[in-house]
Protein backbone atom coordinates (compact mmCIF):
# COMPACT_ATOMS: atom_id res chain seq x y z
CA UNK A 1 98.25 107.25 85.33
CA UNK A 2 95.23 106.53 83.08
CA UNK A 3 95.72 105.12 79.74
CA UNK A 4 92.71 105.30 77.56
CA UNK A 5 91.65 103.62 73.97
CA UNK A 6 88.42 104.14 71.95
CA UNK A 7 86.14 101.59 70.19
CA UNK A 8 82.85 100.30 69.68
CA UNK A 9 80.41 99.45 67.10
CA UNK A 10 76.87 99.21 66.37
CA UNK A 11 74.41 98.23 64.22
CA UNK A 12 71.60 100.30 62.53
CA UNK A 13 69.25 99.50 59.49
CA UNK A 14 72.79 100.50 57.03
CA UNK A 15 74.98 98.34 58.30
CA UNK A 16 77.82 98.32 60.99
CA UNK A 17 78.86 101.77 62.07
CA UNK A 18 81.78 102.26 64.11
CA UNK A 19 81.51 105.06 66.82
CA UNK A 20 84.01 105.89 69.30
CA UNK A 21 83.50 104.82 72.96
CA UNK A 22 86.32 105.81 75.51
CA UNK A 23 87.19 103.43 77.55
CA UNK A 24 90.31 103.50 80.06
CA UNK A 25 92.37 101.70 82.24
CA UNK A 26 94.13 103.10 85.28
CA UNK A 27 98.07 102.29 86.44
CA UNK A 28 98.08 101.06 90.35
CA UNK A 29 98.80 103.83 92.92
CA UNK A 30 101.67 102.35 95.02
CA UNK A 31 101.19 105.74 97.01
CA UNK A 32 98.14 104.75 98.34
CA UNK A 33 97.58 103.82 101.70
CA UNK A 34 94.59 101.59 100.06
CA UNK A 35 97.14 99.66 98.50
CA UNK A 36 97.90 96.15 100.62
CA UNK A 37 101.68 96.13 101.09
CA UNK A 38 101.55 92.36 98.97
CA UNK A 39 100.15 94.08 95.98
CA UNK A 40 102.96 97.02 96.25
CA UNK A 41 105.60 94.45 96.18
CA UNK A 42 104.09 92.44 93.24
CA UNK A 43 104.21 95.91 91.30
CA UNK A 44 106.96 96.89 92.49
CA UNK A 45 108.84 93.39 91.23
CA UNK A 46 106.87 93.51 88.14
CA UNK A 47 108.79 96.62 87.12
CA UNK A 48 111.92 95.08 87.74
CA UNK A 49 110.82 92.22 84.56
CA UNK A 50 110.44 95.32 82.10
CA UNK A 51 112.09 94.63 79.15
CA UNK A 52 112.99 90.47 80.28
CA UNK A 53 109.02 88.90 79.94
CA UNK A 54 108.87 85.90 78.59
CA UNK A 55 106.89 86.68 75.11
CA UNK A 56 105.79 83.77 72.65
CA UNK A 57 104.28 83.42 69.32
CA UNK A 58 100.91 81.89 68.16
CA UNK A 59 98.43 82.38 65.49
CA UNK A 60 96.06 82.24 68.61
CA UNK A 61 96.32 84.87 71.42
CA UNK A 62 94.22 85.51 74.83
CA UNK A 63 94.87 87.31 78.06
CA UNK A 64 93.62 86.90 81.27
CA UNK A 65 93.04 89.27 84.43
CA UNK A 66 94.97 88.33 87.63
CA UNK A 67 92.61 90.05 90.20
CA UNK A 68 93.99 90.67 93.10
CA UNK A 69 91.35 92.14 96.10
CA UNK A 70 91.01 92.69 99.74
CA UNK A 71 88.49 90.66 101.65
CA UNK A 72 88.05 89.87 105.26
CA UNK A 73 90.78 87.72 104.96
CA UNK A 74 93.13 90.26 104.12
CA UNK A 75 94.86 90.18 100.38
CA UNK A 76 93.41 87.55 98.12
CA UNK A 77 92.99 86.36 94.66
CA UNK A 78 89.83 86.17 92.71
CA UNK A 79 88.97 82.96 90.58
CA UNK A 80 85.70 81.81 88.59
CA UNK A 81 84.46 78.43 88.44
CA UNK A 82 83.12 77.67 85.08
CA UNK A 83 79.64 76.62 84.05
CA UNK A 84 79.04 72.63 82.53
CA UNK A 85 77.73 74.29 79.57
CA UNK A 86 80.18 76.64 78.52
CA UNK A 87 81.69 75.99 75.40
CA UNK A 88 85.52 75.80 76.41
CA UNK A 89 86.67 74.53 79.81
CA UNK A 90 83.95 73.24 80.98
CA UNK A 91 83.42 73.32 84.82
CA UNK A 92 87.01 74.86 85.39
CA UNK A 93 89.05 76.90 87.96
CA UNK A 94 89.96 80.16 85.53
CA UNK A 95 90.93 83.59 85.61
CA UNK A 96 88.50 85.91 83.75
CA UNK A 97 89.78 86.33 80.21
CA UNK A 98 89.92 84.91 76.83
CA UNK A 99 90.89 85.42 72.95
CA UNK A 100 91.73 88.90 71.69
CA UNK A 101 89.02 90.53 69.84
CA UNK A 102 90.08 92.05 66.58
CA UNK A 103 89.06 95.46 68.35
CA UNK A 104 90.81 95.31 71.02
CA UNK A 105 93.96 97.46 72.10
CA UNK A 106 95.82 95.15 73.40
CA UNK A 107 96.02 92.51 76.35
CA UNK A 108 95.24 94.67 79.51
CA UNK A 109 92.15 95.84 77.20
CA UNK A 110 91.29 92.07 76.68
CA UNK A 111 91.53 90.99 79.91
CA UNK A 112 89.30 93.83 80.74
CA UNK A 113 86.72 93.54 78.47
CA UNK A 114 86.22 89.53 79.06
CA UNK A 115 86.76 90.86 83.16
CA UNK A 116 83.35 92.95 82.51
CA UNK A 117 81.16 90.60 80.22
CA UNK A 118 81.97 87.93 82.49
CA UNK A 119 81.77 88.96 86.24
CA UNK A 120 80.86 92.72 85.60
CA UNK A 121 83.52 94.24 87.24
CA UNK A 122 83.88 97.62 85.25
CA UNK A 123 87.51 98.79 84.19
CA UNK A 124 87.27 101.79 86.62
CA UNK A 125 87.58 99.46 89.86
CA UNK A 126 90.73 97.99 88.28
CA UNK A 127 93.93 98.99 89.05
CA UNK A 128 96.43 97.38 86.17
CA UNK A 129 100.08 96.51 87.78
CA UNK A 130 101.48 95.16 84.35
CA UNK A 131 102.29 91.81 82.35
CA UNK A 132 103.78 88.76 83.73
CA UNK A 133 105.38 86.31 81.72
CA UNK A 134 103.44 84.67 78.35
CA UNK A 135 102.50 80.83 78.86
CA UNK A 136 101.33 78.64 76.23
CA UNK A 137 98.29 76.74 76.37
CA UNK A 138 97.71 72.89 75.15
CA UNK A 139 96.05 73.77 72.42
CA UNK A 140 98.63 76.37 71.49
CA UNK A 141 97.22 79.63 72.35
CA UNK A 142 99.59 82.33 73.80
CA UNK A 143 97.60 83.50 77.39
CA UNK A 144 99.33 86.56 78.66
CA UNK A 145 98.59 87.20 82.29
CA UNK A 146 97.65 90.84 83.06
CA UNK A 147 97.78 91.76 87.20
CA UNK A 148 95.63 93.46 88.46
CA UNK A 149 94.18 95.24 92.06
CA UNK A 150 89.99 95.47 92.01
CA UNK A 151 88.91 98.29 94.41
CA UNK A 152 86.28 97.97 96.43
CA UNK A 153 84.83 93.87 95.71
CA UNK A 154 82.96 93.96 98.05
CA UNK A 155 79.91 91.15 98.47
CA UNK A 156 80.80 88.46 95.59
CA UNK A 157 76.76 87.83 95.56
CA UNK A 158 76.08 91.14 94.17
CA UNK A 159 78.40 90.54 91.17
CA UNK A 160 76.72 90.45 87.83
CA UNK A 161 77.85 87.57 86.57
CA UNK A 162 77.70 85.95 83.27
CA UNK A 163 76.06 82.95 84.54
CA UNK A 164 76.12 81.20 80.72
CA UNK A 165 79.52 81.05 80.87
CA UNK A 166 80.37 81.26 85.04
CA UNK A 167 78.87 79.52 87.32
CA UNK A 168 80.31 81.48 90.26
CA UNK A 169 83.14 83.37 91.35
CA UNK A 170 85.44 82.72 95.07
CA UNK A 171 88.28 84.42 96.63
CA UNK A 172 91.55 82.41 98.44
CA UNK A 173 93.38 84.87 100.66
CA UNK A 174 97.41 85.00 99.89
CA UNK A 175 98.10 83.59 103.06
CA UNK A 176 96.40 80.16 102.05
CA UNK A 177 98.19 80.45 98.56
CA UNK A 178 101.86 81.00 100.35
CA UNK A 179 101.35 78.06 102.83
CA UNK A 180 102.96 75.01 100.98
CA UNK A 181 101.17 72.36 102.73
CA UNK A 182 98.16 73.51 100.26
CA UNK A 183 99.87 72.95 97.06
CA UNK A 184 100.58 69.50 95.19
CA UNK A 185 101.72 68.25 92.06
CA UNK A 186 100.27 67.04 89.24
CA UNK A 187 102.09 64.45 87.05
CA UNK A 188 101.30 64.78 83.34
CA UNK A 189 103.99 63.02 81.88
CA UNK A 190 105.20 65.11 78.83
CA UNK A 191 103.56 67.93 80.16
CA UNK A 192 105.76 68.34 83.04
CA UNK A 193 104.88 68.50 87.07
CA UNK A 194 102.11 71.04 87.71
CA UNK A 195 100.87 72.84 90.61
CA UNK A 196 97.45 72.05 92.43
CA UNK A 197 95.85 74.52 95.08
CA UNK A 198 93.71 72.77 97.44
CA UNK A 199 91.29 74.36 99.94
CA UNK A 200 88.80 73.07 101.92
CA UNK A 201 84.87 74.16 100.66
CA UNK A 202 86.92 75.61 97.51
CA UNK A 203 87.52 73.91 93.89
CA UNK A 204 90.91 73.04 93.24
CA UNK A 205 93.02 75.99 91.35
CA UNK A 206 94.90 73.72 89.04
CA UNK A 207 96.01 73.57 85.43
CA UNK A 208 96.66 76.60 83.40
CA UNK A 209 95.14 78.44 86.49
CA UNK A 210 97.43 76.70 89.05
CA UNK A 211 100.48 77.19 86.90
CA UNK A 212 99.72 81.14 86.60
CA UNK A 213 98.62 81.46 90.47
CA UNK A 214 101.98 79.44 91.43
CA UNK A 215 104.53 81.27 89.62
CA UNK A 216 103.45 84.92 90.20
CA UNK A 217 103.27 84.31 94.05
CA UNK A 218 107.14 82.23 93.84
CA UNK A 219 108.28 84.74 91.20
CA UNK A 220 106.98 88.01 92.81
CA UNK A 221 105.89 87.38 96.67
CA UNK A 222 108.03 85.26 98.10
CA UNK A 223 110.60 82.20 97.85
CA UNK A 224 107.95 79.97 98.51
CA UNK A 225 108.54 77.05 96.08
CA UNK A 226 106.63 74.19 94.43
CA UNK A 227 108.65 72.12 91.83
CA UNK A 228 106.79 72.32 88.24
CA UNK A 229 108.95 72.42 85.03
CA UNK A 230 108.65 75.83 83.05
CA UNK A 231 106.76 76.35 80.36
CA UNK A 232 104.01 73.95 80.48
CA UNK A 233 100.17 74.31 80.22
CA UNK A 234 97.40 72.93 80.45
């Protein structure tokens, strides 16, 4: 299924003049036989959360893609590593994403439109599996993570990346993320026990990043479990 929502704007010698740009977003196939049978399941258990996500409320709202891919290494996640310069979390581990634009749909458009400006990955190559569970941030921003399969990645190098805000991008296959002897836990007091991804030649996947990456794999992939209390950001 393709859902589809129109908006741009522009600027001429008069002013700001709003024209209407169609843009879309396409529902995963889980008929396809291009479909790994991880990212079926994850769909698949998604539906079963209709109506039961986890939804909270702040002034301040952002989304975030959850790209799934297939590399050489079989089914993987994608991740950015953030410049030094960038104005907000500096030289982190993120998902692409950030705060809703006033134009904007909703979150899978979001997450879509930061997905493009920042790793130029166009909508088209995304197939959208649905919305996991709200988390808050710590400085009280409502991230809503929006899964997604990208078609084709192909070589990360030829990715036109927004290199003012991302410095570059990596893949960890699932079968790294599911082995527990990869995952530890960082003690933040208040903030609760929180899951850290380590992989040799990678960056650490930790914080808000970790927390995400941890609980859609226990929640929606398998019983693999690593302690952290619910709720918390970072």
């Amino acid at each position: 299924h393709t859902l589809m929502w129109a908006t741009s704007v522009r600027r001429c010698t008069s002013g700001l003049v709003t024209t209407r740009r169609t843009v879309s977003y396409r529902h995963l196939d889980e008929t396809s036989l291009l479909i790994p049978h991880e990212v079926t399941t994850i769909a698949k258990n998604l539906k079963k959360m209709e109506g039961k996500r986890n939804i909270i409320s702040h002034k301040k709202e952002a989304s975030v893609l959850v790209p799934f891919c297939f590399t050489g290494e079989g089914t993987s996640l994608l991740f950015t590593k953030r410049t030094d310069t960038v104005g907000s979390h500096k030289g982190q581990v993120s998902f692409p994403g950030g705060i809703v634009d006033p134009t904007d749909r909703d979150s899978v458009h979001t997450a879509l439109r930061e997905t493009e400006e920042e790793i130029g990955i166009l909508p088209a190559h995304i197939q959208i599996m649905g919305l996991y569970h709200d988390v808050p941030s710590r400085d009280s921003v409502r991230v809503t993570p929006v899964i997604g399969f990208v078609e084709n990645l192909g070589d990360l190098d030829k990715l036109n990346i927004n290199h003012a805000e991302v410095d570059h991008v990596f893949t960890v296959s699932l079968s790294e993320l599911m082995d527990q002897s990869r995952w530890t836990l960082d003690d933040l007091g208040q903030r609760g026990l929180i899951p850290r991804f380590k992989s040799p030649g990678r960056p650490d996947v930790w914080g808000l990043t970790g927390y995400i990456t941890h609980h859609i794999i226990h929640h929606l992939l398998t019983p693999f479990k690593v302690t952290s209390k619910p709720g918390w950001t970072s």
